[in-house]
N, C-alpha and C. Protein backbone atom coordinates (compact mmCIF):
# COMPACT_ATOMS: atom_id res chain seq x y z
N UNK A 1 -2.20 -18.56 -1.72
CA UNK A 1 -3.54 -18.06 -1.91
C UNK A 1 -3.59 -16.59 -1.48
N UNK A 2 -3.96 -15.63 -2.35
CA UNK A 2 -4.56 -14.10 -2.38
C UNK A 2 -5.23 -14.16 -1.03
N UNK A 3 -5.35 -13.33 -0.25
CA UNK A 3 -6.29 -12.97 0.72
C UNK A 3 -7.09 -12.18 0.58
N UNK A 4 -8.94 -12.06 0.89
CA UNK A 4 -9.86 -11.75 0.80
C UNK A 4 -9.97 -10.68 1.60
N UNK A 5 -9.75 -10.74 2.95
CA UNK A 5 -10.09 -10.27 3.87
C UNK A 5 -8.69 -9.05 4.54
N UNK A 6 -8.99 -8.06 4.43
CA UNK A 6 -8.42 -6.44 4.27
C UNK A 6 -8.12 -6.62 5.99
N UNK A 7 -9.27 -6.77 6.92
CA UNK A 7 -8.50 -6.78 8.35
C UNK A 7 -8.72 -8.11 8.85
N UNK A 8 -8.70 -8.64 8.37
CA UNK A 8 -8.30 -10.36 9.15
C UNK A 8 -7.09 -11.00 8.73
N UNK A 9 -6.15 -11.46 9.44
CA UNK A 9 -4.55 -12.20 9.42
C UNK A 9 -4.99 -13.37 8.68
N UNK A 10 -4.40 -13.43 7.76
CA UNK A 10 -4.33 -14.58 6.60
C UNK A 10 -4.34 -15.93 7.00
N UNK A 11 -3.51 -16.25 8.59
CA UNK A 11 -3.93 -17.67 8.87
C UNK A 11 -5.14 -17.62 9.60
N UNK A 12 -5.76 -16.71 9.82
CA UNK A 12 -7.23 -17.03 10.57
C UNK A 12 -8.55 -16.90 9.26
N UNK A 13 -7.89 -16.82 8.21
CA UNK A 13 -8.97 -16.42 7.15
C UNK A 13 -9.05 -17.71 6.20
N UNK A 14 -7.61 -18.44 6.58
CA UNK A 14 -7.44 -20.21 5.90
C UNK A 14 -8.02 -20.64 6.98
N UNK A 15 -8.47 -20.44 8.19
CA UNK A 15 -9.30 -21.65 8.81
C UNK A 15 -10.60 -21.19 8.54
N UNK A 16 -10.78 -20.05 8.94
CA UNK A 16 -12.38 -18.94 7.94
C UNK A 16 -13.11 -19.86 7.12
N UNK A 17 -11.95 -20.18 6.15
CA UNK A 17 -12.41 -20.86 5.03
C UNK A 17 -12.79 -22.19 4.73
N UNK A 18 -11.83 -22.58 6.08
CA UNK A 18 -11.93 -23.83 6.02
C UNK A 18 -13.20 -25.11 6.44
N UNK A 19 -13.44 -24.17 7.54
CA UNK A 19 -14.51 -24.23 8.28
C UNK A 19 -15.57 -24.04 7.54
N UNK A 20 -16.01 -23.09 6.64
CA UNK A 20 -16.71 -22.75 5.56
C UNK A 20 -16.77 -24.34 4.52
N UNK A 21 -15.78 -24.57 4.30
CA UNK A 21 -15.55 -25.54 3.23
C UNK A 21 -16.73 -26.89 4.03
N UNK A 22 -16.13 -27.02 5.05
CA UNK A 22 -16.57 -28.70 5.84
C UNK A 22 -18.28 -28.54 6.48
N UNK A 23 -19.35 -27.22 6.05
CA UNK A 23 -20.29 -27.06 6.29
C UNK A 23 -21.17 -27.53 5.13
N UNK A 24 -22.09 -27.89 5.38
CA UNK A 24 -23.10 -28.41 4.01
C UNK A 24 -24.06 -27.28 3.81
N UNK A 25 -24.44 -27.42 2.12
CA UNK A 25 -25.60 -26.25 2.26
C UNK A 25 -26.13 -26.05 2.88
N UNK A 26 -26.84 -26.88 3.61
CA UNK A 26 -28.05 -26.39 4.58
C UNK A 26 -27.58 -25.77 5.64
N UNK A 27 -26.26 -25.88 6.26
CA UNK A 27 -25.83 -25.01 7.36
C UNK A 27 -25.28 -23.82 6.79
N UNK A 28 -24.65 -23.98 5.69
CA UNK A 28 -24.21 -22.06 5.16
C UNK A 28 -25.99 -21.74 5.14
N UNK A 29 -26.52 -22.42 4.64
CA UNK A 29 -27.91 -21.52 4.36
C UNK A 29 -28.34 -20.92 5.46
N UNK A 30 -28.30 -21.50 6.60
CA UNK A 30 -28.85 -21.36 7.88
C UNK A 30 -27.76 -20.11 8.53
N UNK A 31 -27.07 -20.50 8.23
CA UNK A 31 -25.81 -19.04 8.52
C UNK A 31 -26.36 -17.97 8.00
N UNK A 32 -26.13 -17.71 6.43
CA UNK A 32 -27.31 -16.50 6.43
C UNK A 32 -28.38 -15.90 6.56
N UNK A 33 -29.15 -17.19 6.29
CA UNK A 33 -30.71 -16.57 7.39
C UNK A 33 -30.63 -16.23 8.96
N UNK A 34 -29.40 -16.43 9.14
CA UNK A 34 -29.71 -16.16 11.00
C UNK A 34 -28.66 -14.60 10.76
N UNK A 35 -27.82 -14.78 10.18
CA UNK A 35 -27.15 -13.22 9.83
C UNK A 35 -27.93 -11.89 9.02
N UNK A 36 -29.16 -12.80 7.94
CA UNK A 36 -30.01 -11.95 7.64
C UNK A 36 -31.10 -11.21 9.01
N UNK A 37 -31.45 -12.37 8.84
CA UNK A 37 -32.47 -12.14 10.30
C UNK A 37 -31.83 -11.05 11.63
N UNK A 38 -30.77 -11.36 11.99
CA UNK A 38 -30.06 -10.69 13.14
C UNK A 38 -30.06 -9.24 12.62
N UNK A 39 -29.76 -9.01 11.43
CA UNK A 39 -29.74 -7.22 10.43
C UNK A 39 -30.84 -6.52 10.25
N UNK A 40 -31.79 -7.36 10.33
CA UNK A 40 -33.05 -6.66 10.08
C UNK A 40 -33.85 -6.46 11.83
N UNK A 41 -33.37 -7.09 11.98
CA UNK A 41 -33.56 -7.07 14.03
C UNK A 41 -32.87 -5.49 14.28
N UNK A 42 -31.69 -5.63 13.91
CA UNK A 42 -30.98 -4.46 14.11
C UNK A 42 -31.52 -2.82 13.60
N UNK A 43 -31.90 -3.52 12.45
CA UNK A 43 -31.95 -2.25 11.66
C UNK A 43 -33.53 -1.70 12.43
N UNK A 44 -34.48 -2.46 12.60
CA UNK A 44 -35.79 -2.16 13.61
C UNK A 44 -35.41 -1.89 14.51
N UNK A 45 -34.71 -2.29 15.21
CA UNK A 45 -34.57 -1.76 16.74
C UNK A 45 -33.95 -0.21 16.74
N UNK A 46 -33.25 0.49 15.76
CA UNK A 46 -32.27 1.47 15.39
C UNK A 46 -33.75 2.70 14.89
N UNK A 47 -34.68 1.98 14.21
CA UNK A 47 -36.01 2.71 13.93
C UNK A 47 -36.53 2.80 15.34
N UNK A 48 -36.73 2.00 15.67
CA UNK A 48 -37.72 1.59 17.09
C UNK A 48 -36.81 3.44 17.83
N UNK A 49 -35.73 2.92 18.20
CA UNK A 49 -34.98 4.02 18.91
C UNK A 49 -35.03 5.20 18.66
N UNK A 50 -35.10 5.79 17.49
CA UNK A 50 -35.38 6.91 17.21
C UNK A 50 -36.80 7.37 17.03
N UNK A 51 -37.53 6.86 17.29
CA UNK A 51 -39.26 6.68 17.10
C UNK A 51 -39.65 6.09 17.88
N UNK A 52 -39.43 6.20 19.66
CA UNK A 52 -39.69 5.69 20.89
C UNK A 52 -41.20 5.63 20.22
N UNK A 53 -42.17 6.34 20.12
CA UNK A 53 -43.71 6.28 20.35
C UNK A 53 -44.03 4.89 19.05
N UNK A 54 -43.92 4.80 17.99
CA UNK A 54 -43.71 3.62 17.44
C UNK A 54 -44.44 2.44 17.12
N UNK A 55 -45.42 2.33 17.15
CA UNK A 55 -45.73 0.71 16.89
C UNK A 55 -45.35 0.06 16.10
N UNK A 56 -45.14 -1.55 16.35
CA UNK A 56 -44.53 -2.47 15.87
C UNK A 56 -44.52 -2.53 14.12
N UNK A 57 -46.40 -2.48 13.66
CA UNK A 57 -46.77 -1.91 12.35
C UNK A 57 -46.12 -0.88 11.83
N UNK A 58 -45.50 0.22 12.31
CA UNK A 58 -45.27 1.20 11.93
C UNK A 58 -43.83 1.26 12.07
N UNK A 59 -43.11 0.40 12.57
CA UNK A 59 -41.52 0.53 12.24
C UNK A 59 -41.46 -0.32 11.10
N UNK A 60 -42.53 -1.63 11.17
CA UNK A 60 -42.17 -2.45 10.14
C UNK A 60 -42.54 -1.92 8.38
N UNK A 61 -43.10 -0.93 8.58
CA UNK A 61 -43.48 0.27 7.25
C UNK A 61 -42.40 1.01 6.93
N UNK A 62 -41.94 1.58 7.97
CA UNK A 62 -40.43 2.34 8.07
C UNK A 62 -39.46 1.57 7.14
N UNK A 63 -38.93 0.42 7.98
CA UNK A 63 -38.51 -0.55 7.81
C UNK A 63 -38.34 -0.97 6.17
N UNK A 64 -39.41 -1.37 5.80
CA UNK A 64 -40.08 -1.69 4.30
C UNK A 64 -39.60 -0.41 3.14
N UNK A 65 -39.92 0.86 3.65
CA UNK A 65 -40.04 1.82 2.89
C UNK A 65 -38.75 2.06 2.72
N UNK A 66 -37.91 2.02 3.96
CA UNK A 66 -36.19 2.76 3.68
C UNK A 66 -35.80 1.22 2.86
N UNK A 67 -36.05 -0.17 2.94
CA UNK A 67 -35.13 -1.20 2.44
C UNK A 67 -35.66 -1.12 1.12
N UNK A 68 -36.77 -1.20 0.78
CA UNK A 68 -37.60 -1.43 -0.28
C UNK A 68 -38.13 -1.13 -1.51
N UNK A 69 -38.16 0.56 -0.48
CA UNK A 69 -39.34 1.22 -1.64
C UNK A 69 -40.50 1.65 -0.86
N UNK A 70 -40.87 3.12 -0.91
CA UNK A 70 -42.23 3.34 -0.78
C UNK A 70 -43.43 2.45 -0.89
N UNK A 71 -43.71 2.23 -2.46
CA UNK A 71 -44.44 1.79 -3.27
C UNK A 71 -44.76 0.72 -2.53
N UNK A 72 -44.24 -0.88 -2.18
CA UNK A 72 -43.84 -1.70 -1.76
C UNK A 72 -44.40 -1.61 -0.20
N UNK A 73 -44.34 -0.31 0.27
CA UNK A 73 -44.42 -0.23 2.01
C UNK A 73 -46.22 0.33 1.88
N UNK A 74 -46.27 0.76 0.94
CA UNK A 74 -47.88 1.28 0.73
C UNK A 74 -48.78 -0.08 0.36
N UNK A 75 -48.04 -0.81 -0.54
CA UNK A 75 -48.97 -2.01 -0.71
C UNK A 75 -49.42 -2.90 0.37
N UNK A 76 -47.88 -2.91 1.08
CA UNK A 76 -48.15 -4.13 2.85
C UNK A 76 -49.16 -3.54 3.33
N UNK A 77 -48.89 -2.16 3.58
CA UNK A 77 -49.58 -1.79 4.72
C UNK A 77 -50.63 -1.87 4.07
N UNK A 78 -52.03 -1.87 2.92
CA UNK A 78 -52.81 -2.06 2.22
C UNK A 78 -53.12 -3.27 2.61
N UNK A 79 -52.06 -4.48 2.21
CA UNK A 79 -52.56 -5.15 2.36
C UNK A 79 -53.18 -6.06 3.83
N UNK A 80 -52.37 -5.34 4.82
CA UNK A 80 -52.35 -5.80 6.45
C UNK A 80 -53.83 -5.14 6.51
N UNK A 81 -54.24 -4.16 6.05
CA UNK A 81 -55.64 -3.66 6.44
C UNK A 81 -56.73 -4.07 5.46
N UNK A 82 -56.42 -4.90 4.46
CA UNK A 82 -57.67 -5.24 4.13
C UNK A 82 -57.49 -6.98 4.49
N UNK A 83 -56.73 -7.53 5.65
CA UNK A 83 -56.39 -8.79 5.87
C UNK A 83 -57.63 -8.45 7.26
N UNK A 84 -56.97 -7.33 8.02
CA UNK A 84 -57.88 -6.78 9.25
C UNK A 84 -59.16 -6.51 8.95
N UNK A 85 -59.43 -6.21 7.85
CA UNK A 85 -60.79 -5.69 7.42
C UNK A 85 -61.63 -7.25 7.32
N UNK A 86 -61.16 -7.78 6.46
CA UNK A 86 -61.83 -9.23 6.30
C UNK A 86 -61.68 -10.28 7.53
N UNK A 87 -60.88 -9.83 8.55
CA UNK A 87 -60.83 -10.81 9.63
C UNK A 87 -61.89 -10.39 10.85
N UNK A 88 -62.97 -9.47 10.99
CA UNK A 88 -63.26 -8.71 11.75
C UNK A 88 -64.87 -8.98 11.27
């Protein structure tokens, strides 16, 4: 078998796999939502850091705008204030 993996030793990338193999969807699924989740943690906290003053709203715009799209970061935030508007 070809190897995938450029810096991992070929017998640690057949158990990689293997291990991979003996998981059911629902646990690969859960693997990437917790690897998604953990990246986007990251990637906020990396905003957060460079934008000490910051609110939570306002990294998560950041956030939105660099992954997303402007467009996309103008609508949330639209829509978070007319959610505030009608909750008030």
């Amino acid at each position: 078998m070809k190897t995938l993996l450029i810096d991992t030793h070929p017998k640690a990338e057949k158990v990689l796999i293997e291990l991979l193999r003996t998981k059911t969807t629902a646990q690969k699924f859960s693997q990437v939502r917790l690897l998604s989740r953990t990246t986007i943690q990251l990637a906020k906290r990396a905003i957060a850091r460079v934008n000490p003053d910051m609110t939570d709203d306002q990294i998560d715009r950041v956030f939105i705008s660099l992954h997303y799209g402007e467009d996309l970061a103008r609508k949330v935030e639209n829509y978070k204030r007319k959610i505030q508007h009608d909750n008030s």
